[in-house]
Protein backbone atom coordinates (compact mmCIF):
# COMPACT_ATOMS: atom_id res chain seq x y z
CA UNK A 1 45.69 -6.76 -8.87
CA UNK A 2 43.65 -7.63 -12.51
CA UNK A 3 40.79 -5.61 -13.63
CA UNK A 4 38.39 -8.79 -13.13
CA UNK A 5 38.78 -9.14 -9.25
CA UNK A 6 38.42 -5.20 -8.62
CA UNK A 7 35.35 -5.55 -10.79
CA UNK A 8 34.30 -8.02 -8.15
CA UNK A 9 35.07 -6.10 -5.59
CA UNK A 10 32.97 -3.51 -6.53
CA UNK A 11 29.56 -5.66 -7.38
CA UNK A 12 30.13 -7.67 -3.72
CA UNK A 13 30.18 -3.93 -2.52
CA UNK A 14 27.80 -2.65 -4.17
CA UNK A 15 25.58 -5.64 -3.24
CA UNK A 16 26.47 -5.56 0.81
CA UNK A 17 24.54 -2.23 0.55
CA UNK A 18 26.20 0.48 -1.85
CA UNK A 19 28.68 1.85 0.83
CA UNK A 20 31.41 3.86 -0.44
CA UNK A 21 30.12 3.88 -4.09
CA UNK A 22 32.09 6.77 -5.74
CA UNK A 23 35.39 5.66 -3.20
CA UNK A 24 35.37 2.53 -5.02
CA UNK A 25 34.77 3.19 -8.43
CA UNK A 26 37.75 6.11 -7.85
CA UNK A 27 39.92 3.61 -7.33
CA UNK A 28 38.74 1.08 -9.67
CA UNK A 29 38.55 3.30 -12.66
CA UNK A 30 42.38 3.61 -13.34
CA UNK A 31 42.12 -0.24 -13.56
CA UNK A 32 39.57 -0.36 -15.90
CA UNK A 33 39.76 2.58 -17.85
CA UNK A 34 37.28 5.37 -17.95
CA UNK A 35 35.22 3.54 -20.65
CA UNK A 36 34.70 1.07 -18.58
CA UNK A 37 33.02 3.05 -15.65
CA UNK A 38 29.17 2.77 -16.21
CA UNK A 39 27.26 6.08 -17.07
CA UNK A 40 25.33 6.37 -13.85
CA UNK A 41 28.67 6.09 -11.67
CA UNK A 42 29.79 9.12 -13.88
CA UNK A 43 26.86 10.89 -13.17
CA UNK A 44 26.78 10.03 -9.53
CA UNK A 45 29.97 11.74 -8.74
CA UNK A 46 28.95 14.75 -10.58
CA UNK A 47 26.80 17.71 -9.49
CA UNK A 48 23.20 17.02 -8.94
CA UNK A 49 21.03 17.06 -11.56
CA UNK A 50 18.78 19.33 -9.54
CA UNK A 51 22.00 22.00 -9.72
CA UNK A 52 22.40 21.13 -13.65
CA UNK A 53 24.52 18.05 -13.08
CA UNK A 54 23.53 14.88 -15.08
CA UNK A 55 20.70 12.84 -13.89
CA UNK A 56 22.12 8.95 -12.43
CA UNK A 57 18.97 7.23 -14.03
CA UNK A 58 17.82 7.59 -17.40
CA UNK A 59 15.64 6.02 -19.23
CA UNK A 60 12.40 5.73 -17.25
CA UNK A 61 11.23 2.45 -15.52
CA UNK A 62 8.74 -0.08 -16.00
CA UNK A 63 5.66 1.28 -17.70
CA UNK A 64 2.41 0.48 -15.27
CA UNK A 65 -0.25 -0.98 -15.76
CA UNK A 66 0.70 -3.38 -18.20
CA UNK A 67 -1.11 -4.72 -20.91
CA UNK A 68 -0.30 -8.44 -22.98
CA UNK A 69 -1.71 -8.97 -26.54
CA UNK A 70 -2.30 -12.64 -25.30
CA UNK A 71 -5.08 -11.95 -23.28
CA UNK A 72 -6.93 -9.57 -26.25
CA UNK A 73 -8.69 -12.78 -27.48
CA UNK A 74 -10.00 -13.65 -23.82
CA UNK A 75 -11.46 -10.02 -23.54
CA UNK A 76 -12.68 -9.38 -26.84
CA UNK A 77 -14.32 -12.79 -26.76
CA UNK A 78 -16.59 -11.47 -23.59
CA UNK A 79 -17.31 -8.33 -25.31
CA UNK A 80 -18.20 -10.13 -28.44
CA UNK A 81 -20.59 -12.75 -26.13
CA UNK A 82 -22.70 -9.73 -25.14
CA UNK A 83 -22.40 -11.46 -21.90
CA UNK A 84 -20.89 -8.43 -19.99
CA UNK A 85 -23.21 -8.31 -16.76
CA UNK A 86 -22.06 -10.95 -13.30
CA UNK A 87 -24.96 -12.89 -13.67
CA UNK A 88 -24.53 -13.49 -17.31
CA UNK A 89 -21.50 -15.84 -17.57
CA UNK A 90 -18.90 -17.41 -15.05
CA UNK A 91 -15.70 -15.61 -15.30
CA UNK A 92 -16.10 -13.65 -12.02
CA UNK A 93 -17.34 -16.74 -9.77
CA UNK A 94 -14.09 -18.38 -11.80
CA UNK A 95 -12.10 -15.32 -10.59
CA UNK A 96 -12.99 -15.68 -7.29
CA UNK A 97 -12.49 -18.89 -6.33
CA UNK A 98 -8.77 -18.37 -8.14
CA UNK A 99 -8.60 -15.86 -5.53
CA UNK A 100 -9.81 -17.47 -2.35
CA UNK A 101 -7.15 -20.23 -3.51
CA UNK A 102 -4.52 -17.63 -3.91
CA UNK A 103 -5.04 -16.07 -0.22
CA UNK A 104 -5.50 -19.44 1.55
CA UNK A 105 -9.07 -18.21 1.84
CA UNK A 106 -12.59 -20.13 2.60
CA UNK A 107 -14.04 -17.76 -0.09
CA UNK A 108 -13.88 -14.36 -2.26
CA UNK A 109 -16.38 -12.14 -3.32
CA UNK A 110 -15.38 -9.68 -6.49
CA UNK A 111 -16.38 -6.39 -6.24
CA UNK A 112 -16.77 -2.93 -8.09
CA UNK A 113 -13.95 -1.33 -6.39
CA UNK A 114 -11.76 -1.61 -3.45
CA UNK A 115 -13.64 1.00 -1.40
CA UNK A 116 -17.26 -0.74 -2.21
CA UNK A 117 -15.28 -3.70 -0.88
CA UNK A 118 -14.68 -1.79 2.52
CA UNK A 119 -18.58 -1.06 2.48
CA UNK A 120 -19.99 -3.92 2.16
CA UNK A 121 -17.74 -5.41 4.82
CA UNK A 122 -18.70 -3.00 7.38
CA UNK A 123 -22.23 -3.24 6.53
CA UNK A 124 -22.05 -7.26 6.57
CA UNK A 125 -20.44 -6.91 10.19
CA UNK A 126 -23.22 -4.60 11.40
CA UNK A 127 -21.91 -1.39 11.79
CA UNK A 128 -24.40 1.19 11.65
CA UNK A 129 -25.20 4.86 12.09
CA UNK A 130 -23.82 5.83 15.54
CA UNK A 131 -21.09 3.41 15.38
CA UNK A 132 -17.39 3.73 16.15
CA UNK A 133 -14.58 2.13 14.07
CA UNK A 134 -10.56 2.34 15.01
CA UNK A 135 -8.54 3.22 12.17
CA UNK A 136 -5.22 3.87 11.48
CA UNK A 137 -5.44 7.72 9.81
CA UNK A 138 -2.21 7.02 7.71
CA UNK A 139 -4.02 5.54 4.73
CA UNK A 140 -5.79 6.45 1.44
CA UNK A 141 -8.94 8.66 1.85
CA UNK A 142 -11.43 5.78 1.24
CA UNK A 143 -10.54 4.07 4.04
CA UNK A 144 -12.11 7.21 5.39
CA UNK A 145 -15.02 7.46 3.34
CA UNK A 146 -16.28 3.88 3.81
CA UNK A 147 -16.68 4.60 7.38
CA UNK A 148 -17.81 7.64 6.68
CA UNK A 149 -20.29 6.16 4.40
CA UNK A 150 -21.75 3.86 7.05
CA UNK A 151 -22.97 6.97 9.00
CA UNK A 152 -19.82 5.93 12.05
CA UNK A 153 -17.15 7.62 13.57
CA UNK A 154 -13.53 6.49 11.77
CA UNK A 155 -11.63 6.79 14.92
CA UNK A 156 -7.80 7.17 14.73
CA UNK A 157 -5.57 5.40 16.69
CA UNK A 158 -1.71 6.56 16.19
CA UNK A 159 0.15 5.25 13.33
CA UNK A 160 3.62 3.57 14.68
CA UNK A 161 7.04 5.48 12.77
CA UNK A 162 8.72 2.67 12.57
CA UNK A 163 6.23 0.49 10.96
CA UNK A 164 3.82 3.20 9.16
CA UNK A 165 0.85 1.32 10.13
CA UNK A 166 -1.40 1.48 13.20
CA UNK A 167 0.45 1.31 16.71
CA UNK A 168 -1.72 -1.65 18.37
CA UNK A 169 -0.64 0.05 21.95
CA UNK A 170 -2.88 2.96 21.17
CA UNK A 171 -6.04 1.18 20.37
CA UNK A 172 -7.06 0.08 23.40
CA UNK A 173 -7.97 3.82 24.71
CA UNK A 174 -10.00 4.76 21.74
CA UNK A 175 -12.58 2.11 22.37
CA UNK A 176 -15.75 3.51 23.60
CA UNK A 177 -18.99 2.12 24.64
CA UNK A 178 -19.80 2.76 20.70
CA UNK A 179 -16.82 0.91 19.12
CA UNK A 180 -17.68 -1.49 16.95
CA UNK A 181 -14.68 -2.65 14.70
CA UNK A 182 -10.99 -2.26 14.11
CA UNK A 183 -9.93 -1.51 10.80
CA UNK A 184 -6.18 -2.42 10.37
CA UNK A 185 -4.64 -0.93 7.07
CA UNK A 186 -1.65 -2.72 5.75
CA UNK A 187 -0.61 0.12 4.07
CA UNK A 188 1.55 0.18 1.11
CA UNK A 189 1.77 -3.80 1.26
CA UNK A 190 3.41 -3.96 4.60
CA UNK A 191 1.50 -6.12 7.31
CA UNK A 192 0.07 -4.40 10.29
CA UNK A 193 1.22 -6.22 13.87
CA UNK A 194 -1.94 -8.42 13.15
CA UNK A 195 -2.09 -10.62 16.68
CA UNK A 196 -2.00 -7.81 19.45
CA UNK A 197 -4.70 -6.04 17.12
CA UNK A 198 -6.90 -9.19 16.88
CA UNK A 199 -6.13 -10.16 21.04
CA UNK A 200 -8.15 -6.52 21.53
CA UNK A 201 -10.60 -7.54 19.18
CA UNK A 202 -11.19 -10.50 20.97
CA UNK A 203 -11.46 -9.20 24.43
CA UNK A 204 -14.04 -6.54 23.45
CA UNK A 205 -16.15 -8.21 21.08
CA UNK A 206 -15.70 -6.13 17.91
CA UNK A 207 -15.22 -7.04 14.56
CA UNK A 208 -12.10 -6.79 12.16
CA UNK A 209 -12.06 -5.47 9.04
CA UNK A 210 -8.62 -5.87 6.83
CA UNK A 211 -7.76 -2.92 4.30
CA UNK A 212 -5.52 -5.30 2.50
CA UNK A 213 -6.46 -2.96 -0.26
CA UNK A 214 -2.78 -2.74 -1.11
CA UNK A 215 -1.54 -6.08 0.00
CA UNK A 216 -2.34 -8.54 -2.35
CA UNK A 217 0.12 -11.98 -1.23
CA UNK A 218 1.63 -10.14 2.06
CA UNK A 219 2.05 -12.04 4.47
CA UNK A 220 1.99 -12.01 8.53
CA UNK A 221 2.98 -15.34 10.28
CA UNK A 222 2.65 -17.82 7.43
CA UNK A 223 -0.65 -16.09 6.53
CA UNK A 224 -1.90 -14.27 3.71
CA UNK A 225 -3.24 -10.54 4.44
CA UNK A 226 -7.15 -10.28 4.30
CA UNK A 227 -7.10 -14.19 5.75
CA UNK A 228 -6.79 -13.07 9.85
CA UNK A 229 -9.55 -10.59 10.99
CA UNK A 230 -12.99 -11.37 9.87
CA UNK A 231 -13.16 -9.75 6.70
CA UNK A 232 -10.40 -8.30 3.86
CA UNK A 233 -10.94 -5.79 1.26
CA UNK A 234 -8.62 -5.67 -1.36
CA UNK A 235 -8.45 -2.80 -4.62
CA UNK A 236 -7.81 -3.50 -8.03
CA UNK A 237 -7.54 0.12 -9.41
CA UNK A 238 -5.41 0.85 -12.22
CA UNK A 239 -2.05 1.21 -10.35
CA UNK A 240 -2.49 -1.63 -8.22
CA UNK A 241 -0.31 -4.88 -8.31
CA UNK A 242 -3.45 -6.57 -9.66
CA UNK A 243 -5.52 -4.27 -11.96
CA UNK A 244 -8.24 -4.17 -13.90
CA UNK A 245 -8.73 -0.56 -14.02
CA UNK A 246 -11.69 -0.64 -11.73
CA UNK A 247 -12.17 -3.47 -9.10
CA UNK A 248 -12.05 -5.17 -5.67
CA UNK A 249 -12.60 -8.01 -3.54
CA UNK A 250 -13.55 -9.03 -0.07
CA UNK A 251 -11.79 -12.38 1.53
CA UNK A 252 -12.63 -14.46 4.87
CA UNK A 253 -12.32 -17.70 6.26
CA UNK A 254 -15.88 -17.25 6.58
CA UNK A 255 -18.33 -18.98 3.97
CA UNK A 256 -20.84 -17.48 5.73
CA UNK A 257 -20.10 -13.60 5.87
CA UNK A 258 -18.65 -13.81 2.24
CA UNK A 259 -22.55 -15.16 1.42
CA UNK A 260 -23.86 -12.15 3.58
CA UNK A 261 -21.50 -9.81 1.26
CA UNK A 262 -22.94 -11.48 -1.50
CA UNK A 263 -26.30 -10.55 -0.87
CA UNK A 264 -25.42 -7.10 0.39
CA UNK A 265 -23.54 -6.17 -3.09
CA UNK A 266 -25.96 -7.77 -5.34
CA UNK A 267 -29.38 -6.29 -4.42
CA UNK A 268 -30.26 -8.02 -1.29
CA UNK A 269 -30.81 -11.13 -3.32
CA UNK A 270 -30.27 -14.62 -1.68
CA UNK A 271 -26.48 -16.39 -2.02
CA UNK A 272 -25.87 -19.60 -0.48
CA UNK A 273 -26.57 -19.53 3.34
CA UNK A 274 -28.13 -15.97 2.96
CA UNK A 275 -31.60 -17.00 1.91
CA UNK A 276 -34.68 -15.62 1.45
CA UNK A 277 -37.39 -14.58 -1.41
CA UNK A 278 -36.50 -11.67 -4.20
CA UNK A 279 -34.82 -8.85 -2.40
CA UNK A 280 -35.02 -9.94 1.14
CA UNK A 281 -32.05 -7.81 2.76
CA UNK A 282 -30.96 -4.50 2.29
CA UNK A 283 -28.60 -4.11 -0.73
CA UNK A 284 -26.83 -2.45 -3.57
CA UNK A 285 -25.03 -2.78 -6.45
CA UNK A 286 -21.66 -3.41 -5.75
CA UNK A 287 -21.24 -5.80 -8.53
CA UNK A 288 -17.94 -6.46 -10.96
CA UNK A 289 -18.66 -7.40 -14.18
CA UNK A 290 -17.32 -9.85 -16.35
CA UNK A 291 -14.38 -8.22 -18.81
CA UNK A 292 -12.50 -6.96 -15.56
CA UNK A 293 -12.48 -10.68 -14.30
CA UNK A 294 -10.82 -11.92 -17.33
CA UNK A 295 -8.27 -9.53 -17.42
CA UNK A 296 -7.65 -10.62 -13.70
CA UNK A 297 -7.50 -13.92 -13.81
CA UNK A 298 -4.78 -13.50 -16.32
CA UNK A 299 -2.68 -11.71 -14.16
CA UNK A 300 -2.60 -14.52 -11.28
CA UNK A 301 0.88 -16.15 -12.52
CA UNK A 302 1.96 -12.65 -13.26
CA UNK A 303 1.31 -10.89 -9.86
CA UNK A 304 3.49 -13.56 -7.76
CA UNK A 305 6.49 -13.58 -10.32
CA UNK A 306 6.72 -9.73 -10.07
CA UNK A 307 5.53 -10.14 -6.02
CA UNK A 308 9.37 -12.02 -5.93
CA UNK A 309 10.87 -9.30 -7.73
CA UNK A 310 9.86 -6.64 -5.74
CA UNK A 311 10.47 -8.27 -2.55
CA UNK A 312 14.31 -9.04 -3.57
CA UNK A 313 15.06 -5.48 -4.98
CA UNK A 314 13.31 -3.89 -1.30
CA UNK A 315 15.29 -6.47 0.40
CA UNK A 316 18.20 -5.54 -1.36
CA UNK A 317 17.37 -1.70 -1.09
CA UNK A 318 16.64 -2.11 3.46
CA UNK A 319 19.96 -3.81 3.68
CA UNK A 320 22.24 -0.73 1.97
CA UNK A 321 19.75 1.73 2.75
CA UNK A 322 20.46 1.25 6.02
CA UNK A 323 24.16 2.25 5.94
CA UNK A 324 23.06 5.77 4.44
CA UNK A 325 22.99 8.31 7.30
CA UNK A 326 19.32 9.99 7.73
CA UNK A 327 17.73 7.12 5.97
CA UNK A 328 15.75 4.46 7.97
CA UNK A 329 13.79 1.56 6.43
CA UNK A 330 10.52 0.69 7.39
CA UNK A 331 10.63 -2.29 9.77
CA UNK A 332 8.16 -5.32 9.46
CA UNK A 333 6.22 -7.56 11.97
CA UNK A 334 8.33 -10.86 12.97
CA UNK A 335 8.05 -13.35 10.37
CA UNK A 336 6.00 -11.29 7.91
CA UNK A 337 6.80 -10.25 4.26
CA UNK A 338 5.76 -6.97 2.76
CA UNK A 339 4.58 -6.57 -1.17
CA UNK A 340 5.90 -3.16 -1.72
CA UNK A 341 3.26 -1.19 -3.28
CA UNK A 342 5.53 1.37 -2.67
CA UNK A 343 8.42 1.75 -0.97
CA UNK A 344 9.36 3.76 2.33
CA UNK A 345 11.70 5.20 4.33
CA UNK A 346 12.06 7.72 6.86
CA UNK A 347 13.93 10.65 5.90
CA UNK A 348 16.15 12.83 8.90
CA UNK A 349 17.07 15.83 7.26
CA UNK A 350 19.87 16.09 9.93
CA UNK A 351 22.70 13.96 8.18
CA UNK A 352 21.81 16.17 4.93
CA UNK A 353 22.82 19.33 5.81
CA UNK A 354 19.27 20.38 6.98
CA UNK A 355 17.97 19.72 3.38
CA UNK A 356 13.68 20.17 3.88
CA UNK A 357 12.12 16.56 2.78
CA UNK A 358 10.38 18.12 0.12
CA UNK A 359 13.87 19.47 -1.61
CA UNK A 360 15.28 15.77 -1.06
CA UNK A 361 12.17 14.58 -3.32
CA UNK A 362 12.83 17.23 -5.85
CA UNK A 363 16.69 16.21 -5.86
CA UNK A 364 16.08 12.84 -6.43
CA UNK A 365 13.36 13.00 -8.80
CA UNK A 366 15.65 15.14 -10.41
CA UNK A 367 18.28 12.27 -10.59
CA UNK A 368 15.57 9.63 -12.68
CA UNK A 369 13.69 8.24 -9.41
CA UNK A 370 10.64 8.53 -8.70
CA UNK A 371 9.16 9.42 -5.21
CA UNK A 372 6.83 11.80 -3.30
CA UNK A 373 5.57 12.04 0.24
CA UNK A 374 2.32 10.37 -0.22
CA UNK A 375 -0.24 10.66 2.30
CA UNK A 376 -0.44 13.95 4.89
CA UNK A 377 -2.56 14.77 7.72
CA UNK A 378 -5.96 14.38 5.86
CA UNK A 379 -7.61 14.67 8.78
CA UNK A 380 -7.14 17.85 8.84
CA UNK A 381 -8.62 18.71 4.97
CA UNK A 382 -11.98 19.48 5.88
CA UNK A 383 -13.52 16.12 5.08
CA UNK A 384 -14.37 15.28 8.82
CA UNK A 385 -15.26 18.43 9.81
CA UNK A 386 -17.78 18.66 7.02
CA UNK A 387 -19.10 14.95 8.75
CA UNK A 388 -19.29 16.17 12.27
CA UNK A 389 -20.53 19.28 10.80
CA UNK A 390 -23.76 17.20 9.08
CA UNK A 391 -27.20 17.03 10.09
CA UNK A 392 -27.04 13.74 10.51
CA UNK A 393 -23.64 13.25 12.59
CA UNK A 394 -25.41 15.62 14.79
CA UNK A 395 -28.26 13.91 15.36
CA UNK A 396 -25.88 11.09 16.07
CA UNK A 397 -23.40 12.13 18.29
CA UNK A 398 -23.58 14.65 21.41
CA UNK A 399 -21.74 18.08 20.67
CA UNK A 400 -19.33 17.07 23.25
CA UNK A 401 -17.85 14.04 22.09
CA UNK A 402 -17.58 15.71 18.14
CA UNK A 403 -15.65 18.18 19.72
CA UNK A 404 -13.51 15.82 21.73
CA UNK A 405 -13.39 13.98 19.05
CA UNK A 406 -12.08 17.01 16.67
CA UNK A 407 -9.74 18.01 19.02
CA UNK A 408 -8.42 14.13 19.26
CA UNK A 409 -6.50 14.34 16.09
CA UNK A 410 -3.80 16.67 17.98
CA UNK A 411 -2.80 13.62 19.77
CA UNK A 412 -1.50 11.97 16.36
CA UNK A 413 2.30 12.39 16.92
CA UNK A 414 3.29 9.48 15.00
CA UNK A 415 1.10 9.78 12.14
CA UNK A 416 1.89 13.22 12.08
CA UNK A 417 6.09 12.93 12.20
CA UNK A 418 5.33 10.04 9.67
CA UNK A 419 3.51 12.08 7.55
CA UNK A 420 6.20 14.78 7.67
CA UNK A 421 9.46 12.44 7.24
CA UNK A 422 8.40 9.53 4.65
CA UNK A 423 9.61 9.33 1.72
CA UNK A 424 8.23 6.60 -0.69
CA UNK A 425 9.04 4.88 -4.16
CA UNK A 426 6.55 3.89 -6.56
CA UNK A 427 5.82 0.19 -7.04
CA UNK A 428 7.04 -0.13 -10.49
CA UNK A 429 10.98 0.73 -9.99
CA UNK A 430 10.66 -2.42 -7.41
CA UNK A 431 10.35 -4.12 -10.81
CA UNK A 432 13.45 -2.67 -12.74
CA UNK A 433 17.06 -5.00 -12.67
CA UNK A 434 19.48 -5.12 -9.72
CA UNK A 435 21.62 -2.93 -11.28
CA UNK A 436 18.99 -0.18 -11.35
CA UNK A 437 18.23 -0.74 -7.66
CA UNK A 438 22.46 0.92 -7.94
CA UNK A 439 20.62 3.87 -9.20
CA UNK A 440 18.57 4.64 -6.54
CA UNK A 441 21.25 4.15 -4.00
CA UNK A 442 23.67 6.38 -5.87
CA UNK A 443 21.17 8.95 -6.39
CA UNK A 444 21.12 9.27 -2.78
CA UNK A 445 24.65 9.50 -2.13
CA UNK A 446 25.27 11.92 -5.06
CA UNK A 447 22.32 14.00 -2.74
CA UNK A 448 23.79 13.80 0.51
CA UNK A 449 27.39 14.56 -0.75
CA UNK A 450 26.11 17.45 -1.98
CA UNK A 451 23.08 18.47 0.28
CA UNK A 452 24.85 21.67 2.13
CA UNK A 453 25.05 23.46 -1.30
CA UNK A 454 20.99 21.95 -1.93
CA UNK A 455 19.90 23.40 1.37
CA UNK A 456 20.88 26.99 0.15
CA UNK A 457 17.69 28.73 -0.23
């Protein structure tokens, strides 16, 4: 057989989903020569790197953010103007509208962050001190706090394992006579199971709040995230597909609402169909100001060419991932596409010899990726108890149904085997070549083939 059809071989192989990796290069090497073997196969049939073996991946990944001497003249140019404040020039109402066409949406609002974002929306759709909102608790804290902030109740229904985001079949019993909204989080880029969530909605009259905070471009059904309940907050924080160090924005199909978040984030002053004379409505400052939107609406182009990238390296990741014993993908909603702000899976220590989760991190951390746990049971931090503990939350709320409502967050078994068993990769190795993705897989095998000697305490 020549060299050039076993090197074939081994990429189809290695492309079906990694199976067999250090098998097949064992047998191809002789062919090739031992020159020919690439480093990280060497590495990956060696000891781990965590037991003084050499790493599979070097040389780091894609630095994040980014930052492109072509748009210097853009920014330095606002700077320059003096014109830094919203209502001084037109870059943000530019930004937005680039936005709204972007998402499919009626309109966009920019905001100061992706958490003021979540404020104003749930101040725009009238919840209010004494209010109830369903949340999914496996999510960054400010999901939290902008509930919090509204002086409600961020009421957790269970987070599903195999999707990481909020089981719609456990909603339906936390609605009380209270409940005001549903706040889906489509966490990590991935899509909540948007049309049994919305069918609730619907039947009890509450409103629908998006954290698309980390989905900018996913999709569910043909639609873009932060297009299907009434309102979607997005984040454009420093690590986020879209940054601008600080920054966020709220989306609807709703000309209307987007007017009344407007208003809400700029003072209480009038905007479109929300009229009225000086500061008619309540308000704050919510406002993003002009440099950020430049440096946004630069990105535009940028954030769906990389969008493709990552989706093909996670496809290509699911599909060999799945062949890897103790390692489960996360699965998606029918005919919905995921934007990876980082990447899952569910890791059974079982198939590894017993190896803890957070030894697998260290392992493969140790071999050049980069991964942690991410989010655990924050409920459980002090945070709400220091709410239900308040003055005010008291005045609010009976003893009774704080207490029931405490003791509710022992019925969390999903979030809490999800926050126990994930395992997730930054956005930025989504962004590295195909043959890195390699990497990543043969980290893992180099792991597992060795994980009853890394289980030894």
């Amino acid at each position: 057989m020549k060299s050039s059809m076993d090197r074939r071989s081994f990429l189809k192989t290695s492309t079906a989903g990694g199976a067999g990796l250090s098998l097949t290069w064992s047998r191809v090497a002789p062919l090739l020569g031992t020159a020919a073997v690439p480093s990280f196969v060497r590495a990956a049939e060696g000891r781990p790197a965590l037991l003084g073996g050499a790493p599979v991946h070097t040389g780091g990944w894609t630095r994040w953010p980014q930052w492109r001497e072509a748009w210097a003249t853009d920014v330095l140019q606002v700077y320059r103007s003096g014109k830094w404040f919203r209502g001084s020039d037109k870059h943000v109402e530019e930004f937005e509208v680039a936005y709204a066409n972007l998402l499919g949406a009626k309109k966009c609002l920019a905001t100061a962050s992706g958490t003021t974002a979540l404020m104003v929306s749930l101040h725009v759709l009238d919840v209010d001190a004494g209010d109830e909102v369903i949340v999914s608790p496996y999510t960054f804290i400010a999901t939290y706090n902008a509930i919090l902030n509204a002086r409600a109740l961020p009421v957790f229904a269970d987070t599903d394992p195999a999707t990481l985001t909020i089981d719609p079949a456990t909603i339906a019993s936390r609605i009380t006579e209270r409940t005001r909204a549903i706040m889906p989080v489509h966490i990590f880029g991935m899509p909540c199971d948007m049309d049994p969530i919305l069918a609730i909605a619907r039947q009890n009259k509450l409103a629908v709040v998006e954290d698309a905070c980390q989905a900018w471009l996913a999709e569910y059904r043909g639609r873009k995230c932060g297009t299907l309940g009434d309102l979607g907050a997005f984040s454009f924080q420093e690590s986020k597909h879209l940054p601008s160090g600080e920054g966020g924005a709220i989306s609807s199909m709703s000309a209307e609402l987007i007017d009344k978040c407007n208003s809400f984030h700029n003072c209480g002053r009038s905007c479109g169909t929300n009229t009225g004379t000086g500061s008619f409505t309540r308000g704050n400052n919510y406002r993003m100001m002009q440099a950020p939107a430049v440096i946004l609406l630069q990105q535009l182009e940028k954030l769906q060419q990389e969008t493709a990238i990552r989706r093909a390296n996670a496809d290509y990741l699911g599909t060999a991932l799945k062949e890897i014993a103790g390692i489960t993908p996360v699965r998606l909603p029918e005919n919905s596409r995921a934007v990876w702000h980082l990447y899952p899976f569910r890791y059974d220590a079982q198939p590894f010899h017993g190896l803890a989760r957070d030894k697998f991190i260290k392992a493969l951390v140790a071999e050049g990726v980069p991964c942690s746990s991410v989010y655990h049971e924050q409920y459980n931090d002090g945070l709400l108890d220091e709410a239900i503990n308040s003055r005010g939350f008291k005045r609010l709320w009976s003893s009774a149904r704080l207490k029931a409502y405490r003791d509710s967050f022992q019925e969390l078994k999903g979030n809490r085997q999800v926050c126990a068993t994930t395992v997730a990769i930054p956005q930025n190795v989504l962004l590295a070549e195909r043959s890195q993705m390699d990497h990543i897989l043969a980290a893992i095998r180099k792991i597992q083939a060795h994980s009853a000697e890394l289980a030894k305490p």
